[in-house]
PDB file of N, CA and C in Angstrom:
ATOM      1  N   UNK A   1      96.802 -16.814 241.965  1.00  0.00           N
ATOM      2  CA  UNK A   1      97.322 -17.607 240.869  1.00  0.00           C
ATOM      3  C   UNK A   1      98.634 -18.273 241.264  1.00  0.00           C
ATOM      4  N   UNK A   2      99.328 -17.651 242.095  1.00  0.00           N
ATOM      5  CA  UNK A   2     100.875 -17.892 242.573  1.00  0.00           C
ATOM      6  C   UNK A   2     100.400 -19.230 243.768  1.00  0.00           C
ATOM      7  N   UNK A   3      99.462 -19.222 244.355  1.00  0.00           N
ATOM      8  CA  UNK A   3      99.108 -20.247 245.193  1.00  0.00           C
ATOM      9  C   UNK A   3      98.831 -21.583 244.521  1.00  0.00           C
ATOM     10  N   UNK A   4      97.953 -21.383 243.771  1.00  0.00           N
ATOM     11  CA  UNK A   4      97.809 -22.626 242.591  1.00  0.00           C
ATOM     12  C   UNK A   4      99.067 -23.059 241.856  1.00  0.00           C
ATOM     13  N   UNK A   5      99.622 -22.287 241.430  1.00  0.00           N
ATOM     14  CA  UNK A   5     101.080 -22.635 240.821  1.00  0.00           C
ATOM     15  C   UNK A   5     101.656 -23.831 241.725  1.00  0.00           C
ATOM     16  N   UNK A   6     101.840 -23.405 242.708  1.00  0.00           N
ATOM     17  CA  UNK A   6     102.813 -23.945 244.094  1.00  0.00           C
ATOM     18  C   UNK A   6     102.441 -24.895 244.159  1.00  0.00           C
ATOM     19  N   UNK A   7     100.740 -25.167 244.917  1.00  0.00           N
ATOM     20  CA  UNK A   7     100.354 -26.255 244.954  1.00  0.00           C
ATOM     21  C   UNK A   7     100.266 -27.460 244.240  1.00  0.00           C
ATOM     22  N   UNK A   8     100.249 -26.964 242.714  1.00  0.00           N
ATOM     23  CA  UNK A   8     100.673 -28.054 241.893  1.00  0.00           C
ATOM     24  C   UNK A   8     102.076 -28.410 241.699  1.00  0.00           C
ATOM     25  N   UNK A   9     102.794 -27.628 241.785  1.00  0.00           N
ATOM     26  CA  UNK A   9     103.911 -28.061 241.973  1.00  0.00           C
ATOM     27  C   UNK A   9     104.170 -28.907 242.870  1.00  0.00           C
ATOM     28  N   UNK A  10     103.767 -28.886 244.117  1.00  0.00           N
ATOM     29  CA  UNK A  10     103.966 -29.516 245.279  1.00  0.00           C
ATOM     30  C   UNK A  10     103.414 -30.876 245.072  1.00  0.00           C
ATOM     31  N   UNK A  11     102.163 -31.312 244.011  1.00  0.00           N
ATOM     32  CA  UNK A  11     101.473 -32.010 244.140  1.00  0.00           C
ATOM     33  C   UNK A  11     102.507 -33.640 243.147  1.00  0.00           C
ATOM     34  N   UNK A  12     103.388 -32.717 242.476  1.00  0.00           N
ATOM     35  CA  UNK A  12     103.758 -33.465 241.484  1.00  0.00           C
ATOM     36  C   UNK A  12     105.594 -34.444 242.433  1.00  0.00           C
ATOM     37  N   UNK A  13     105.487 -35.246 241.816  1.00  0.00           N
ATOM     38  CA  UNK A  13     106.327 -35.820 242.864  1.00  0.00           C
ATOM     39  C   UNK A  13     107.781 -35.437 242.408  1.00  0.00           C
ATOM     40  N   UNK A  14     108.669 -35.757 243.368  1.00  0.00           N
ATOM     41  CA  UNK A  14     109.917 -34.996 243.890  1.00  0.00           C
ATOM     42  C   UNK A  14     111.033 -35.632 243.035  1.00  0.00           C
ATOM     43  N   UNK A  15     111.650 -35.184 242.122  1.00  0.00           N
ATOM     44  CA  UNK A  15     113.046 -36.052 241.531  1.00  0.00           C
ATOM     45  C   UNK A  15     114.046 -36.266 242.335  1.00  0.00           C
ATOM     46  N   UNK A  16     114.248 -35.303 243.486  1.00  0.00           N
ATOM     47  CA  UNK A  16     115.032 -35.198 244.700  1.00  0.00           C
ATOM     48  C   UNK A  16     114.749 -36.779 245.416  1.00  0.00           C
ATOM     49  N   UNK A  17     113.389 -37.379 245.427  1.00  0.00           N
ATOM     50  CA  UNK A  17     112.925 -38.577 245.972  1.00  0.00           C
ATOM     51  C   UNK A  17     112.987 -39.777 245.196  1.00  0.00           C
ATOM     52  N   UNK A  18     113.289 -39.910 243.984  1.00  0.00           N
ATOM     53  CA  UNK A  18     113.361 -40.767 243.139  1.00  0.00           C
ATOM     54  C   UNK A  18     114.612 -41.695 243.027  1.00  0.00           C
ATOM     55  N   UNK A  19     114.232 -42.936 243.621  1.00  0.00           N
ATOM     56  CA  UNK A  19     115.343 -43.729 243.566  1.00  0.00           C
ATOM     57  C   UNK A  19     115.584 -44.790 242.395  1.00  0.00           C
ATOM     58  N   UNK A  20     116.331 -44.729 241.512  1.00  0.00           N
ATOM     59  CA  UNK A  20     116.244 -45.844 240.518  1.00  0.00           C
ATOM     60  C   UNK A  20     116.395 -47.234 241.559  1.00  0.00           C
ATOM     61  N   UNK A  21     117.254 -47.725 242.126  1.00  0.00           N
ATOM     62  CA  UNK A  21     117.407 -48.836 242.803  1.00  0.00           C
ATOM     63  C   UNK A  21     115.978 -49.791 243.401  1.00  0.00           C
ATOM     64  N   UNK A  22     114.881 -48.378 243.885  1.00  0.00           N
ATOM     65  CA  UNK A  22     114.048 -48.844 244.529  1.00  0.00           C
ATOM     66  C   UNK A  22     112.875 -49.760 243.053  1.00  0.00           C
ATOM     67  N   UNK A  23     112.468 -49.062 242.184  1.00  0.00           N
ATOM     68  CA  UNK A  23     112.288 -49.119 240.957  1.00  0.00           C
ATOM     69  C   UNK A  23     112.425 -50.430 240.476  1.00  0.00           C
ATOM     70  N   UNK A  24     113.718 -51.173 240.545  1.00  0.00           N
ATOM     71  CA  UNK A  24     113.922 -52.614 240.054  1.00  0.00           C
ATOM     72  C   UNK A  24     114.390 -53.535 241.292  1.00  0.00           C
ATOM     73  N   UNK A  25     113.831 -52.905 242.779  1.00  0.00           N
ATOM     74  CA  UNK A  25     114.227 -53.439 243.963  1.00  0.00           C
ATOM     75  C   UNK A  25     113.392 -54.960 243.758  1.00  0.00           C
ATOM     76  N   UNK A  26     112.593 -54.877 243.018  1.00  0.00           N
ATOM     77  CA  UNK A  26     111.822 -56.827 242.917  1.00  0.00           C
ATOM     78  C   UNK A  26     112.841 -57.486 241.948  1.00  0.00           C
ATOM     79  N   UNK A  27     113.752 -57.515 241.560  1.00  0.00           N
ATOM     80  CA  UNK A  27     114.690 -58.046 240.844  1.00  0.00           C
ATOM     81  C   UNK A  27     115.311 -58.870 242.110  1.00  0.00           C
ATOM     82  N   UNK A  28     115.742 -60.259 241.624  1.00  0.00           N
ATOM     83  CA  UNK A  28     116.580 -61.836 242.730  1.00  0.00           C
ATOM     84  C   UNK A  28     117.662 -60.995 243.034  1.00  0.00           C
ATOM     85  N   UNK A  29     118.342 -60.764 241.678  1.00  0.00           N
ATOM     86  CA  UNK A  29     120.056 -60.257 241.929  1.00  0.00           C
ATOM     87  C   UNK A  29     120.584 -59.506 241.363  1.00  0.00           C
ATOM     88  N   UNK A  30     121.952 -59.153 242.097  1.00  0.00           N
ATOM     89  CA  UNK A  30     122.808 -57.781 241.632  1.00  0.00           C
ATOM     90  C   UNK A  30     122.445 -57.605 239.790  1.00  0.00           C
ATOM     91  N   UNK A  31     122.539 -59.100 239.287  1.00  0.00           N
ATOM     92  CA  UNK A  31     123.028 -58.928 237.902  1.00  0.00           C
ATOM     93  C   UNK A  31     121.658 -58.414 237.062  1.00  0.00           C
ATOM     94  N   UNK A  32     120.369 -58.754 237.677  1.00  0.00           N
ATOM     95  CA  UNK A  32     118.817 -58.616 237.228  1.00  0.00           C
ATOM     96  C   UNK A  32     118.478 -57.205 237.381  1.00  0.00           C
ATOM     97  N   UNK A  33     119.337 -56.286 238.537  1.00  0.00           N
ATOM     98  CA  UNK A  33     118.994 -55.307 238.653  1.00  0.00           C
ATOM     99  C   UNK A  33     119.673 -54.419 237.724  1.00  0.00           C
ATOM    100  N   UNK A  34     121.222 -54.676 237.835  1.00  0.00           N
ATOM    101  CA  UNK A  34     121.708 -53.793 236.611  1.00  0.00           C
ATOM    102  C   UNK A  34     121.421 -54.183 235.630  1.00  0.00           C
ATOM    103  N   UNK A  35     120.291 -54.951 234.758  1.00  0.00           N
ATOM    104  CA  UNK A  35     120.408 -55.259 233.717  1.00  0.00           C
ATOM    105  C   UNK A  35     118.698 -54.116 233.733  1.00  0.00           C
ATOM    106  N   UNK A  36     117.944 -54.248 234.631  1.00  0.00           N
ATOM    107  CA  UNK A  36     116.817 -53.559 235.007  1.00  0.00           C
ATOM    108  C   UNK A  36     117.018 -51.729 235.115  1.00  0.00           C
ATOM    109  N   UNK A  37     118.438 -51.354 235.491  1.00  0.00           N
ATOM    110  CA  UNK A  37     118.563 -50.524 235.526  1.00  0.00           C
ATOM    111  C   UNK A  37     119.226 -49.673 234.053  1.00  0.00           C
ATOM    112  N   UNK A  38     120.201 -50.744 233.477  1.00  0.00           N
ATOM    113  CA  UNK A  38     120.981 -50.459 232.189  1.00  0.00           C
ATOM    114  C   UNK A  38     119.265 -49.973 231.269  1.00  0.00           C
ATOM    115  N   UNK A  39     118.200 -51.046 231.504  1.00  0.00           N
ATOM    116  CA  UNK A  39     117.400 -50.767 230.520  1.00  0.00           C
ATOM    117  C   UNK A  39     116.745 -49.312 230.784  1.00  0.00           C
ATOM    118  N   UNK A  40     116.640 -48.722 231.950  1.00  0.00           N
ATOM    119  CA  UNK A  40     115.881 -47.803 232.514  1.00  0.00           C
ATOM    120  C   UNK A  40     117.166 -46.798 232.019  1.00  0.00           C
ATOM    121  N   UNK A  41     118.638 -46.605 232.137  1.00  0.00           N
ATOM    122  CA  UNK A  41     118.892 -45.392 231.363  1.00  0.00           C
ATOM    123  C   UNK A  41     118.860 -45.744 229.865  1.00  0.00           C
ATOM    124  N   UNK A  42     118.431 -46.352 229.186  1.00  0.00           N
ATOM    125  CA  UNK A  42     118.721 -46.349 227.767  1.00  0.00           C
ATOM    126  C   UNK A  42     116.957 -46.022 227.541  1.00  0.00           C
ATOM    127  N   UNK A  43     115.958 -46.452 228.365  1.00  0.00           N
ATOM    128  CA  UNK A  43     115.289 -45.477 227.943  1.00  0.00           C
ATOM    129  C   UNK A  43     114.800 -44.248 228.475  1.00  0.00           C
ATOM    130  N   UNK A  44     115.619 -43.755 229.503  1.00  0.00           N
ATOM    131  CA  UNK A  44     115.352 -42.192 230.122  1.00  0.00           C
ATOM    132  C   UNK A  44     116.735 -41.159 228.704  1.00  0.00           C
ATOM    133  N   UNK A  45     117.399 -42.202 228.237  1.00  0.00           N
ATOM    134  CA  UNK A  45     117.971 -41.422 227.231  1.00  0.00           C
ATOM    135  C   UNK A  45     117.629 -41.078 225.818  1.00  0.00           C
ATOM    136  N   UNK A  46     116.783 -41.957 225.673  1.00  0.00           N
ATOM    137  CA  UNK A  46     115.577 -42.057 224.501  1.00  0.00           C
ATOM    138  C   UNK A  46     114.676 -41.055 224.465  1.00  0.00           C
ATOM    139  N   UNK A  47     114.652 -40.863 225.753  1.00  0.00           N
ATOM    140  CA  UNK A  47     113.429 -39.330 226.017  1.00  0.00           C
ATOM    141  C   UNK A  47     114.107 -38.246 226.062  1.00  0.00           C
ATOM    142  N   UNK A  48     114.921 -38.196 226.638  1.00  0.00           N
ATOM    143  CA  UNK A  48     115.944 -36.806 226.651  1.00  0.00           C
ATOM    144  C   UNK A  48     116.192 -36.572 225.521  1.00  0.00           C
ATOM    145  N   UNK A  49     116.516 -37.560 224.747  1.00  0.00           N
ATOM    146  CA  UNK A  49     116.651 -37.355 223.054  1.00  0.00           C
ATOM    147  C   UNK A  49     116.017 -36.317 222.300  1.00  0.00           C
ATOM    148  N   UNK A  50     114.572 -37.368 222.691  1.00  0.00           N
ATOM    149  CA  UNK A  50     113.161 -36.895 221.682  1.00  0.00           C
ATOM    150  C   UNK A  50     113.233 -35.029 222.463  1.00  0.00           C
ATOM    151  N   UNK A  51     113.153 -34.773 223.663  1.00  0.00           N
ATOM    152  CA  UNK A  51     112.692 -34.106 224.569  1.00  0.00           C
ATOM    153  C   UNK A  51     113.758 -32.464 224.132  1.00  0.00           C
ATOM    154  N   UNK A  52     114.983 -33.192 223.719  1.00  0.00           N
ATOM    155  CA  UNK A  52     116.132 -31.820 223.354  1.00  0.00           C
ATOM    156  C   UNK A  52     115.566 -31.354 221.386  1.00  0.00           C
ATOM    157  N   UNK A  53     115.165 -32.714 220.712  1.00  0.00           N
ATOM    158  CA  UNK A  53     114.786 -32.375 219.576  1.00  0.00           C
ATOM    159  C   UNK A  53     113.350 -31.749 219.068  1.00  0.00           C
ATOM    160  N   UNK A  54     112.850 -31.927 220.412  1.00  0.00           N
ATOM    161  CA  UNK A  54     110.899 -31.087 219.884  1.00  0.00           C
ATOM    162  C   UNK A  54     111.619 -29.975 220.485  1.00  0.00           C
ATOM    163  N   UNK A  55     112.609 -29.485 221.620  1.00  0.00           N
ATOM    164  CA  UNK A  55     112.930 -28.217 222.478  1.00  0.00           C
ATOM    165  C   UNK A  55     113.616 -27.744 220.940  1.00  0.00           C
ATOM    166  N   UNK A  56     114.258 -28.213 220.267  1.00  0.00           N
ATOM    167  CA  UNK A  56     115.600 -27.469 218.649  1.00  0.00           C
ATOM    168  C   UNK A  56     114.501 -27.442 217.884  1.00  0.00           C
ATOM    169  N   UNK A  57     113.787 -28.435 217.599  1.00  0.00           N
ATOM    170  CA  UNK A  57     112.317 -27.677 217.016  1.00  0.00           C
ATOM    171  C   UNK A  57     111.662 -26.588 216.786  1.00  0.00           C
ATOM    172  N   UNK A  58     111.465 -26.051 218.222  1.00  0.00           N
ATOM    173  CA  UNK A  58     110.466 -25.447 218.675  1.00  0.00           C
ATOM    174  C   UNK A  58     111.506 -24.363 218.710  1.00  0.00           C
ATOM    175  N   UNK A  59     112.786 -24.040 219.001  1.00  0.00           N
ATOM    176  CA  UNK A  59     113.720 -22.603 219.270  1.00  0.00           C
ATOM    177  C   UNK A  59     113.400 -22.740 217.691  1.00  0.00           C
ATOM    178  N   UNK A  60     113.835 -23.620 216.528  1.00  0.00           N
ATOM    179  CA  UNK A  60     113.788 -23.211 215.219  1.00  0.00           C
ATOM    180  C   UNK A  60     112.704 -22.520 214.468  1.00  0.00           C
ATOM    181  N   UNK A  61     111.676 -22.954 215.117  1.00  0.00           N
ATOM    182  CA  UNK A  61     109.923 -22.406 214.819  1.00  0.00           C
ATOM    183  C   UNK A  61     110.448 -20.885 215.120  1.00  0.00           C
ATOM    184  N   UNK A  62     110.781 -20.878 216.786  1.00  0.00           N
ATOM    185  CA  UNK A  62     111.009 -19.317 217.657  1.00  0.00           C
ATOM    186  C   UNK A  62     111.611 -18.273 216.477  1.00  0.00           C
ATOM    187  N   UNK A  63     112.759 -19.376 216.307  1.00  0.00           N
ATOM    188  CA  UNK A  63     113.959 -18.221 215.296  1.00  0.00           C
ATOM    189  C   UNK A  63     113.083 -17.931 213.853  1.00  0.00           C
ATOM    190  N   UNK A  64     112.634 -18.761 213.110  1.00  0.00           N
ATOM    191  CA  UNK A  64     112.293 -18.315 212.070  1.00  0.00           C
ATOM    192  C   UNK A  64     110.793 -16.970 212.187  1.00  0.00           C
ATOM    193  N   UNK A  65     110.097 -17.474 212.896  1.00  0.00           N
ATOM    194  CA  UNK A  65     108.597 -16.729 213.373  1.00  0.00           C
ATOM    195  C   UNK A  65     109.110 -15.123 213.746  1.00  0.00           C
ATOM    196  N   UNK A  66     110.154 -15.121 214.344  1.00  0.00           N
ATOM    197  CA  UNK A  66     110.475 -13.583 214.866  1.00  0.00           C
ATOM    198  C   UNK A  66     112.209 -13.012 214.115  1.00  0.00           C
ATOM    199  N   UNK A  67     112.380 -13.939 213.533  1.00  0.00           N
ATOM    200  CA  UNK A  67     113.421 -13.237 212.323  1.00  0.00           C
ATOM    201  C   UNK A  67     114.762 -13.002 213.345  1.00  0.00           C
ATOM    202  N   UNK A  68     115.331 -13.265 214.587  1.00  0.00           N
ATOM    203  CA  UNK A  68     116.402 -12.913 215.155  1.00  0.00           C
ATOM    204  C   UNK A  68     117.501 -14.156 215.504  1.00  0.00           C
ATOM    205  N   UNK A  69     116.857 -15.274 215.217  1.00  0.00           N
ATOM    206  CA  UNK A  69     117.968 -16.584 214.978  1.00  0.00           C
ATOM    207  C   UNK A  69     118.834 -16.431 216.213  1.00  0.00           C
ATOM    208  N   UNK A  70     118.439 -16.607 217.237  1.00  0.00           N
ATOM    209  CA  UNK A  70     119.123 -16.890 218.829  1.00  0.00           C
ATOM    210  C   UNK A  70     118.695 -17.795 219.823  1.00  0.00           C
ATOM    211  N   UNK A  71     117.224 -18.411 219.069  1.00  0.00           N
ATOM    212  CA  UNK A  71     117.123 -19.600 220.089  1.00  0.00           C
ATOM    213  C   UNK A  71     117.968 -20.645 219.949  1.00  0.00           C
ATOM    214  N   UNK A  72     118.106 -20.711 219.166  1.00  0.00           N
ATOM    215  CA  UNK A  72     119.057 -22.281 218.867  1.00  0.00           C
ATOM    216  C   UNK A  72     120.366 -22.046 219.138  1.00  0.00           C
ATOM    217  N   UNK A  73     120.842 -21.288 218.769  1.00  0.00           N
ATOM    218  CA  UNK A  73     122.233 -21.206 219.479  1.00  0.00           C
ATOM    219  C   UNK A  73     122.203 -20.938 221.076  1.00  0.00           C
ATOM    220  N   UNK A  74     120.708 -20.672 221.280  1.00  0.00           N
ATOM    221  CA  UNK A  74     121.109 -20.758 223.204  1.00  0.00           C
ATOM    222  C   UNK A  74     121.201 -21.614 223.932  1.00  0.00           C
ATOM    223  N   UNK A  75     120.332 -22.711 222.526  1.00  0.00           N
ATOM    224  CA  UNK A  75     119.841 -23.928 223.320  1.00  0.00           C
ATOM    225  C   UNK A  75     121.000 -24.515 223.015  1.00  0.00           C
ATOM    226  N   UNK A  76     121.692 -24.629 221.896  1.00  0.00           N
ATOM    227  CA  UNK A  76     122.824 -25.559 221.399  1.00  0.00           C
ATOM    228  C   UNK A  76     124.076 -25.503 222.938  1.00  0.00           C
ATOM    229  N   UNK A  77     124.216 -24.022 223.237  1.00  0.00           N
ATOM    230  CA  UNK A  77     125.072 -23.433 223.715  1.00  0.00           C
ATOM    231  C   UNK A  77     124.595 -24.190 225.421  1.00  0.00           C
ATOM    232  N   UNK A  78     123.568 -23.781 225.491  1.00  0.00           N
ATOM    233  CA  UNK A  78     122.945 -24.231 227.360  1.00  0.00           C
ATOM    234  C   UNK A  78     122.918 -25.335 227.266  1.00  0.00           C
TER     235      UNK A  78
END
């Protein structure tokens, strides 16, 4: 099971490898790219958004379902 784990892991690509620059590298100029790139964090921040509020969600589901009210303050806290 620990082999399969890995391998998919392995299979999925690397954030370590991820270049934003390369991404809007078909852009003419400096100014096309940061404008290519400005748009790319406003929406990788859009997701992080959604992504921290289904995670406060889901600790709130945790906390209420098992009565000890500590997910959310771990998550608030981490």
């Amino acid at each position: 099971m620990r082999t399969c784990m890995f391998l998919a892991l392995l299979a999925l690509p690397s954030p370590a490898l991820a270049d934003p620059a390369m991404e809007c590298s078909e852009m003419a100029t400096q100014v096309k790219v940061r404008t290519c790139l400005e748009t790319d964090k406003t929406r990788t921040n859009m997701a992080l958004s959604r992504a921290f509020e289904y995670a406060r969600e889901s600790a709130a589901d945790l906390d209420v379902s098992t009565g000890r009210y500590s997910a959310v303050p771990a998550l608030e806290v981490g």
